[in-house]
PDB file of N, CA and C in Angstrom:
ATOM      1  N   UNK A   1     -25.514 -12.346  -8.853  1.00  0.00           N
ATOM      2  CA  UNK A   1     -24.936 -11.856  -7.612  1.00  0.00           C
ATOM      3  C   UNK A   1     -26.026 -11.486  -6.605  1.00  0.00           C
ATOM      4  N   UNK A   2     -27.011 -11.284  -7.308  1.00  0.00           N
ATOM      5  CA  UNK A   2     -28.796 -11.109  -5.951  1.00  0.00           C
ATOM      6  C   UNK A   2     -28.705 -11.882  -4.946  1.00  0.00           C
ATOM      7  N   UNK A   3     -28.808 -13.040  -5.798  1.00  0.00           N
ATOM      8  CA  UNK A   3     -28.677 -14.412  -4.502  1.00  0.00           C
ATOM      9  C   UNK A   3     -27.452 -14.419  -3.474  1.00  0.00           C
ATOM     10  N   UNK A   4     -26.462 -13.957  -3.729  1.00  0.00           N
ATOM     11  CA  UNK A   4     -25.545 -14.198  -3.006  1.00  0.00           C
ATOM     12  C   UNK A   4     -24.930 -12.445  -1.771  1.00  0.00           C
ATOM     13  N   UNK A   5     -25.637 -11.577  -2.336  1.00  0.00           N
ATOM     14  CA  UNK A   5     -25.872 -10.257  -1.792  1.00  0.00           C
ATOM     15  C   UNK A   5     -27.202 -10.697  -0.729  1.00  0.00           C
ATOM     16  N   UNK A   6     -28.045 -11.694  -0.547  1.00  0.00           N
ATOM     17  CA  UNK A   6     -28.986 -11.882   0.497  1.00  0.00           C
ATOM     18  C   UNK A   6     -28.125 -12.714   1.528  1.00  0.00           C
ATOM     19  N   UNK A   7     -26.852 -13.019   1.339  1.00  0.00           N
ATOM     20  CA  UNK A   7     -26.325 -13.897   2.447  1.00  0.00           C
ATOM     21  C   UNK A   7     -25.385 -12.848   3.470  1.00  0.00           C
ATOM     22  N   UNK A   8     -25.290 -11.362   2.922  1.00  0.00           N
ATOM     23  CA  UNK A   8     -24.587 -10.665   3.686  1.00  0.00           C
ATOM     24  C   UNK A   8     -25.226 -10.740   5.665  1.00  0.00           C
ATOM     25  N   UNK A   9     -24.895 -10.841   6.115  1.00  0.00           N
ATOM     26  CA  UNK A   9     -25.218 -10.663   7.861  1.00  0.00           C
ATOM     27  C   UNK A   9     -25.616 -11.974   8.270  1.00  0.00           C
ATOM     28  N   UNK A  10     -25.576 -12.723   7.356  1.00  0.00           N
ATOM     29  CA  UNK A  10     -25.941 -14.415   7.405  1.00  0.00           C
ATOM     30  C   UNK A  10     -25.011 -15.358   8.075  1.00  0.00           C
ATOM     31  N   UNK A  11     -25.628 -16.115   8.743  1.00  0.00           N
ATOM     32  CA  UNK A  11     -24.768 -17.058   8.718  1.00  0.00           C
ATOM     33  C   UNK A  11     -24.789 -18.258   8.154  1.00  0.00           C
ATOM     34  N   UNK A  12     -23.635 -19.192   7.416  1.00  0.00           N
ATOM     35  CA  UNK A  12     -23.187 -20.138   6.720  1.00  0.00           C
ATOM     36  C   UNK A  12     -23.139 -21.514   7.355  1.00  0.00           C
ATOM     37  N   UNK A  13     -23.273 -22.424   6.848  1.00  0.00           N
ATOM     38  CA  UNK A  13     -22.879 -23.238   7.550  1.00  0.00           C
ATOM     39  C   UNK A  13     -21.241 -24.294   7.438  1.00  0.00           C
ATOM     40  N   UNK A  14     -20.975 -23.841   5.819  1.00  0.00           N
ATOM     41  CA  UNK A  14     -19.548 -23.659   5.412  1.00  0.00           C
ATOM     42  C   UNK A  14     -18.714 -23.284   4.727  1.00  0.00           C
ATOM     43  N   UNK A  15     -17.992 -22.907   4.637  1.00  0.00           N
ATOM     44  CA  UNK A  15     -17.524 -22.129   3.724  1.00  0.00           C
ATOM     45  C   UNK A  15     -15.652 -23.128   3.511  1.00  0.00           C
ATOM     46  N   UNK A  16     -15.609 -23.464   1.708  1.00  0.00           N
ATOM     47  CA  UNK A  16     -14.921 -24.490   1.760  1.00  0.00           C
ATOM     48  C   UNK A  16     -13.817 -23.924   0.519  1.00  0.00           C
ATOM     49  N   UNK A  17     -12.400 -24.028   0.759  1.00  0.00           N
ATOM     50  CA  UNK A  17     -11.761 -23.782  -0.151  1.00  0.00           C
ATOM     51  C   UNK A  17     -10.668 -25.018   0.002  1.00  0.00           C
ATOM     52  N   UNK A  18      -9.689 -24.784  -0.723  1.00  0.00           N
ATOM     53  CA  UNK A  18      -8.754 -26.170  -1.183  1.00  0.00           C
ATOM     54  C   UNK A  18      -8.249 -26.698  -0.089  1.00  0.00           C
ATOM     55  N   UNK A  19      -7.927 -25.925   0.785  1.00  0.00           N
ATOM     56  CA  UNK A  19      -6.890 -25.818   1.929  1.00  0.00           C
ATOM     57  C   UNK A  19      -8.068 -26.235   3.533  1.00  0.00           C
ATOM     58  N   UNK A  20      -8.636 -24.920   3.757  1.00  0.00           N
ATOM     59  CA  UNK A  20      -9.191 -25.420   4.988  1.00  0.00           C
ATOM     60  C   UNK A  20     -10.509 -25.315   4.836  1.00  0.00           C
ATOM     61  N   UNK A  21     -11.705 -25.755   5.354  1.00  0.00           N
ATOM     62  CA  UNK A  21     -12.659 -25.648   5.744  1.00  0.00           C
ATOM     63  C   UNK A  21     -13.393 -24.840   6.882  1.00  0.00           C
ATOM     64  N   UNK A  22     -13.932 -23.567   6.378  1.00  0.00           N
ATOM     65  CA  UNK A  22     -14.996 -23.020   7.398  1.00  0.00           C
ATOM     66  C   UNK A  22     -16.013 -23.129   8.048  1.00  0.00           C
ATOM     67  N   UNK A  23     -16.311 -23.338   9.440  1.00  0.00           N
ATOM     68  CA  UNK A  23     -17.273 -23.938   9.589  1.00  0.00           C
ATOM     69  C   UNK A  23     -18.084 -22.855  10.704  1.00  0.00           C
ATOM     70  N   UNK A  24     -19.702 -22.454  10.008  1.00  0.00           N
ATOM     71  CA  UNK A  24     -20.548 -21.742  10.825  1.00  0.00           C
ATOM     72  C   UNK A  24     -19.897 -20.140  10.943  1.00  0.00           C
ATOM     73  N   UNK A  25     -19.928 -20.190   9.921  1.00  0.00           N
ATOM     74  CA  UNK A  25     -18.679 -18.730   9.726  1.00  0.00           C
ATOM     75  C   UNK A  25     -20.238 -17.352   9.127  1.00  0.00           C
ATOM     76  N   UNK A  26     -20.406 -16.137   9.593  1.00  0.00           N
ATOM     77  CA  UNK A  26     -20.904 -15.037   9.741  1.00  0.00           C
ATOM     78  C   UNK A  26     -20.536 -14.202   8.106  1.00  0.00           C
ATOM     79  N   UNK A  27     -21.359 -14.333   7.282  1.00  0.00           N
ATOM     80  CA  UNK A  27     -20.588 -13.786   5.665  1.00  0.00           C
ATOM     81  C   UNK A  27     -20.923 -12.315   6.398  1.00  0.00           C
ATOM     82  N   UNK A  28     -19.816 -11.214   6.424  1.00  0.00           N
ATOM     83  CA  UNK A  28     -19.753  -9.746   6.716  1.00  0.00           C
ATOM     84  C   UNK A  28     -20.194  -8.870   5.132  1.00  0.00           C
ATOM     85  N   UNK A  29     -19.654  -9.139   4.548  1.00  0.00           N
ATOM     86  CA  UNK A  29     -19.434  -8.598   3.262  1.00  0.00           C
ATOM     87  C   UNK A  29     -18.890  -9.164   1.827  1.00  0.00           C
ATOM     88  N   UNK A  30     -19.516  -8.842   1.050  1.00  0.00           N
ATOM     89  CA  UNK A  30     -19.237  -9.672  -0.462  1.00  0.00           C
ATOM     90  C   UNK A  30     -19.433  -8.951  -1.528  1.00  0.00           C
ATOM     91  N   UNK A  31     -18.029  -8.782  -2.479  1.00  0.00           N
ATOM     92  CA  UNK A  31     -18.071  -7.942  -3.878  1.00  0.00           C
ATOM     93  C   UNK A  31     -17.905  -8.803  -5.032  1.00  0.00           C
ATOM     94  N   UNK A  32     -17.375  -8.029  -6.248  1.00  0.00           N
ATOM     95  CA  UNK A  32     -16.973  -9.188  -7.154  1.00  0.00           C
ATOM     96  C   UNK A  32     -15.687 -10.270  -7.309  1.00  0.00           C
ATOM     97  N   UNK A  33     -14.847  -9.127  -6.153  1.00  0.00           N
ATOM     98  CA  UNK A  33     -13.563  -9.837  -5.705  1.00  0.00           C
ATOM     99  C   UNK A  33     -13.549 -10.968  -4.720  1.00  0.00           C
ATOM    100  N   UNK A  34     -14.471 -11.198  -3.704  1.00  0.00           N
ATOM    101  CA  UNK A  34     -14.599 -12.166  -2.723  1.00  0.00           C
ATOM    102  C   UNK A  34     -15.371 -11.853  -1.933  1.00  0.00           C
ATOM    103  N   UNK A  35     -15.017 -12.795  -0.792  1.00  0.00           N
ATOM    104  CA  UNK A  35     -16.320 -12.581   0.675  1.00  0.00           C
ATOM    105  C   UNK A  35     -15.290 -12.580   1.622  1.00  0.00           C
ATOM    106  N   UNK A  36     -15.839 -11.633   2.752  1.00  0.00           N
ATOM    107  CA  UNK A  36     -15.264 -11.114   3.916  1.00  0.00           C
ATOM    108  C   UNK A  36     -16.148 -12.049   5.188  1.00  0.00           C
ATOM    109  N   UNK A  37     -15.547 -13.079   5.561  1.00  0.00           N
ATOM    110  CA  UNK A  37     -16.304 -14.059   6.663  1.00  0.00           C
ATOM    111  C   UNK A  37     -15.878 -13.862   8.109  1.00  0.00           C
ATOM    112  N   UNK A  38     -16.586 -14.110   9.008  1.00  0.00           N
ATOM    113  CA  UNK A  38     -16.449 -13.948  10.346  1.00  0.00           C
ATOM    114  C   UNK A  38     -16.369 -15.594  10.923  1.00  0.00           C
ATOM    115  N   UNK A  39     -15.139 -15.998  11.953  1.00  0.00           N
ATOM    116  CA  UNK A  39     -15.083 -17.358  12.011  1.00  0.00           C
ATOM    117  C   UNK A  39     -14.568 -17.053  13.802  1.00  0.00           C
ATOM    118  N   UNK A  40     -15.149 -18.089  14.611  1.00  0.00           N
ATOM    119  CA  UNK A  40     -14.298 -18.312  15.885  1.00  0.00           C
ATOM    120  C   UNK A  40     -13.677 -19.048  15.569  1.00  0.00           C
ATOM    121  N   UNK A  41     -12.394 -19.436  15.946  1.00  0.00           N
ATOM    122  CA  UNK A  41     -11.138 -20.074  16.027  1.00  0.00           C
ATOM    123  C   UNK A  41     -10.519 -20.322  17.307  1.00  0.00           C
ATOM    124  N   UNK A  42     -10.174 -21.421  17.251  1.00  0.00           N
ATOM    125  CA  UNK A  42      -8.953 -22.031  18.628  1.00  0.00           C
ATOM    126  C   UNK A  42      -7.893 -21.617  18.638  1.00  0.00           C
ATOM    127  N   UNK A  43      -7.051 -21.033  19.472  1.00  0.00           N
ATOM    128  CA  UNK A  43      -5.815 -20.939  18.987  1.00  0.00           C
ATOM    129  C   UNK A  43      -4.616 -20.979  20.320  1.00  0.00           C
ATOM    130  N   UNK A  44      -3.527 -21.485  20.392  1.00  0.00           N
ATOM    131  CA  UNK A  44      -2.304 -21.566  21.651  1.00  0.00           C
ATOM    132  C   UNK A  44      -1.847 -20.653  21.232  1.00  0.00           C
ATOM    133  N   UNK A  45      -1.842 -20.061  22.284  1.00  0.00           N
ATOM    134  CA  UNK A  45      -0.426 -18.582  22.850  1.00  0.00           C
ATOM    135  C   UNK A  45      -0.447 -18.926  23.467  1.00  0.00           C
ATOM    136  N   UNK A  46       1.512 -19.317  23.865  1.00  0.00           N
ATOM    137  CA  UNK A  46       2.385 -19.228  24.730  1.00  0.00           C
ATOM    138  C   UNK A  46       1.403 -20.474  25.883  1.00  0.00           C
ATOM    139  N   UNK A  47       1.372 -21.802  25.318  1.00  0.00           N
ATOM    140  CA  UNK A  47       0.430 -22.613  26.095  1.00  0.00           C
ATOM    141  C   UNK A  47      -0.958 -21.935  26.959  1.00  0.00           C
ATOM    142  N   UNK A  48      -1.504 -21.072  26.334  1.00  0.00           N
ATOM    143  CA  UNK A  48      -2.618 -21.111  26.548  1.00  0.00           C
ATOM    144  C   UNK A  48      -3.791 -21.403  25.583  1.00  0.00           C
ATOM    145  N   UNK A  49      -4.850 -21.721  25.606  1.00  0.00           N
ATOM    146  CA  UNK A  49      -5.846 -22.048  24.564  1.00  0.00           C
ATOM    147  C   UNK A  49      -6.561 -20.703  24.816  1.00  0.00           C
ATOM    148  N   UNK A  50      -7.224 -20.530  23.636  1.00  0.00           N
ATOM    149  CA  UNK A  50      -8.339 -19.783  23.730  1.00  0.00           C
ATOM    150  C   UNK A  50      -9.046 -19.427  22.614  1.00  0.00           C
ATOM    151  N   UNK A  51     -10.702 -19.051  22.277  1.00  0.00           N
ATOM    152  CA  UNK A  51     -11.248 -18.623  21.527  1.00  0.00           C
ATOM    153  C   UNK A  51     -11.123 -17.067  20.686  1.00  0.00           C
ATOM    154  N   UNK A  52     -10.478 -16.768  19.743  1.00  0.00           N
ATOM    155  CA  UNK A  52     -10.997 -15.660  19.086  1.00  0.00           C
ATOM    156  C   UNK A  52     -11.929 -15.311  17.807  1.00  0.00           C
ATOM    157  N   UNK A  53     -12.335 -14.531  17.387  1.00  0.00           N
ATOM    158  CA  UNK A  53     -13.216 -14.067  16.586  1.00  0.00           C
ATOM    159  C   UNK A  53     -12.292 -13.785  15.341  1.00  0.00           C
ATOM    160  N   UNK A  54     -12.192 -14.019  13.823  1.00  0.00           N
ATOM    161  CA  UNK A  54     -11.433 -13.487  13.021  1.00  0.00           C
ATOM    162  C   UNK A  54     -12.182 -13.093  12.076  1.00  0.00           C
ATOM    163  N   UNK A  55     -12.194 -12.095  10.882  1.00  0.00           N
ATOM    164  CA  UNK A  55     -12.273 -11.608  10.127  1.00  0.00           C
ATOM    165  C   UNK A  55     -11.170 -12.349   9.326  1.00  0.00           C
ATOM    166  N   UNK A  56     -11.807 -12.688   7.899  1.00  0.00           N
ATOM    167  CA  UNK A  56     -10.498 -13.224   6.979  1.00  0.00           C
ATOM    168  C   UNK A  56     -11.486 -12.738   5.901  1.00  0.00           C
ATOM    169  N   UNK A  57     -10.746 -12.230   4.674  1.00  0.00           N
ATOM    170  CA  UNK A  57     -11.457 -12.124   3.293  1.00  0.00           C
ATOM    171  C   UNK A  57     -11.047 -13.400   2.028  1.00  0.00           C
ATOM    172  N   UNK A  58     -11.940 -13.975   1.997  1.00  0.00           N
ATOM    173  CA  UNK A  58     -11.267 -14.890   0.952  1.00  0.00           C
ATOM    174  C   UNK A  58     -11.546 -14.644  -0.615  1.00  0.00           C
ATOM    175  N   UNK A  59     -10.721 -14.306  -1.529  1.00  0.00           N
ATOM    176  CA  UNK A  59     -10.797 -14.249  -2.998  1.00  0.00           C
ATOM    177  C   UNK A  59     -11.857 -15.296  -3.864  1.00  0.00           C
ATOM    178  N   UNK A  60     -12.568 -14.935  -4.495  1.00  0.00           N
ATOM    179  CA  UNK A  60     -13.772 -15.945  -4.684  1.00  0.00           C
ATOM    180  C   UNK A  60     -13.020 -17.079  -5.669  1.00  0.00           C
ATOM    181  N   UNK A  61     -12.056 -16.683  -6.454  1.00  0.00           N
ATOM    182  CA  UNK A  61     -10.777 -17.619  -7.047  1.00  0.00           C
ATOM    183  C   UNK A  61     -10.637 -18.969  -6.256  1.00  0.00           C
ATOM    184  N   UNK A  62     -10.362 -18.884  -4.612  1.00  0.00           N
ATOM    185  CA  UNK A  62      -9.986 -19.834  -3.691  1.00  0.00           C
ATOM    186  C   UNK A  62     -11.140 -20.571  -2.754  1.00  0.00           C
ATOM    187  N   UNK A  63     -12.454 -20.261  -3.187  1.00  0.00           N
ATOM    188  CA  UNK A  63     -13.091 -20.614  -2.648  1.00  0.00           C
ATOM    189  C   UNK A  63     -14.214 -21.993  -3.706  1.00  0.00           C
ATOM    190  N   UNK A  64     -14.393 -23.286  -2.991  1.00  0.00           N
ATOM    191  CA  UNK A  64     -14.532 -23.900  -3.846  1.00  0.00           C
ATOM    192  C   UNK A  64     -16.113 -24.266  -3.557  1.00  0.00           C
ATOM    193  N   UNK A  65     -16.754 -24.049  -2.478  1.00  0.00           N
ATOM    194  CA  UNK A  65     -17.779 -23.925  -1.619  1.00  0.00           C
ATOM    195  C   UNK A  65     -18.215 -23.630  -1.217  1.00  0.00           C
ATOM    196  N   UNK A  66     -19.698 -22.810  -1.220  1.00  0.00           N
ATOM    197  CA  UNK A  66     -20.426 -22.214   0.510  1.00  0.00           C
ATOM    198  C   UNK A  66     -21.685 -23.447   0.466  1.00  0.00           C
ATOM    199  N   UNK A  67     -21.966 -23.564   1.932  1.00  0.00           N
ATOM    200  CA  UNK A  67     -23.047 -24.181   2.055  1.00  0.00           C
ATOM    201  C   UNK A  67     -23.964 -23.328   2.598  1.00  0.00           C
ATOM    202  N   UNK A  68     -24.880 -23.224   2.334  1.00  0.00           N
ATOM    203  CA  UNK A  68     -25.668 -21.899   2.996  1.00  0.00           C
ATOM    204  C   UNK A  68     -26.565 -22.778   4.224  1.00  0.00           C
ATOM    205  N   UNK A  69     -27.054 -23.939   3.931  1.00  0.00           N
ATOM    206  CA  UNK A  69     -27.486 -24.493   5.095  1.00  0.00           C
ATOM    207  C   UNK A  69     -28.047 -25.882   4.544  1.00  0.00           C
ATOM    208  N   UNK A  70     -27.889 -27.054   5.558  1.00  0.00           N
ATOM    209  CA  UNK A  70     -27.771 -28.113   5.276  1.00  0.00           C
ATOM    210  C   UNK A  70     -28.999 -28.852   6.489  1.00  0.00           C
ATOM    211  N   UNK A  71     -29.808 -30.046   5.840  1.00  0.00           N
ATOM    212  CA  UNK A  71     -31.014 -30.897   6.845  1.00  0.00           C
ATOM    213  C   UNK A  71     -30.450 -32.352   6.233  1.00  0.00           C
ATOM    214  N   UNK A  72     -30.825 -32.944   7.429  1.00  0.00           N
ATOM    215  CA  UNK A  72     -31.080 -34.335   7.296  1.00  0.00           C
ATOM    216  C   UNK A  72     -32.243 -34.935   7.393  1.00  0.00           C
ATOM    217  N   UNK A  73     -32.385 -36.132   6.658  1.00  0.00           N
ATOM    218  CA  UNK A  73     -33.815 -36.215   6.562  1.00  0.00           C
ATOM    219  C   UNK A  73     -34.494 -37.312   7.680  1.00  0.00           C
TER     220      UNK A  73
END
């Protein structure tokens, strides 16, 4: 868990579970239960677009991926 307690205030480059894919997401916090990620998101209200900031905690159960950071060669 060392290694993964140095990614707290970090940022990711993804964070991947069955369902959706995180991308460039801020790790806030991480126990033995899961990680607490920070993500901007798109979202329509009432036909408008716009950017918000979310907080989501994901159960480490549902998570099938982090990439901590990725090069091409």
């Amino acid at each position: 868990m060392s290694l993964a307690m140095n990614l707290v205030g970090k940022t990711v480059k993804e964070v991947t579970t069955a369902s959706i894919v995180y991308q460039n997401c801020a790790i806030l916090d991480l126990d033995v239960i899961g990680v607490m990620i920070q993500v901007q998101r798109t979202i329509t209200e009432e036909g408008d677009v716009e950017t918000v900031e979310s907080q989501i905690f994901l159960p480490w159960a549902q998570i099938i991926q982090i990439i901590v950071q990725e090069e091409r060669p």
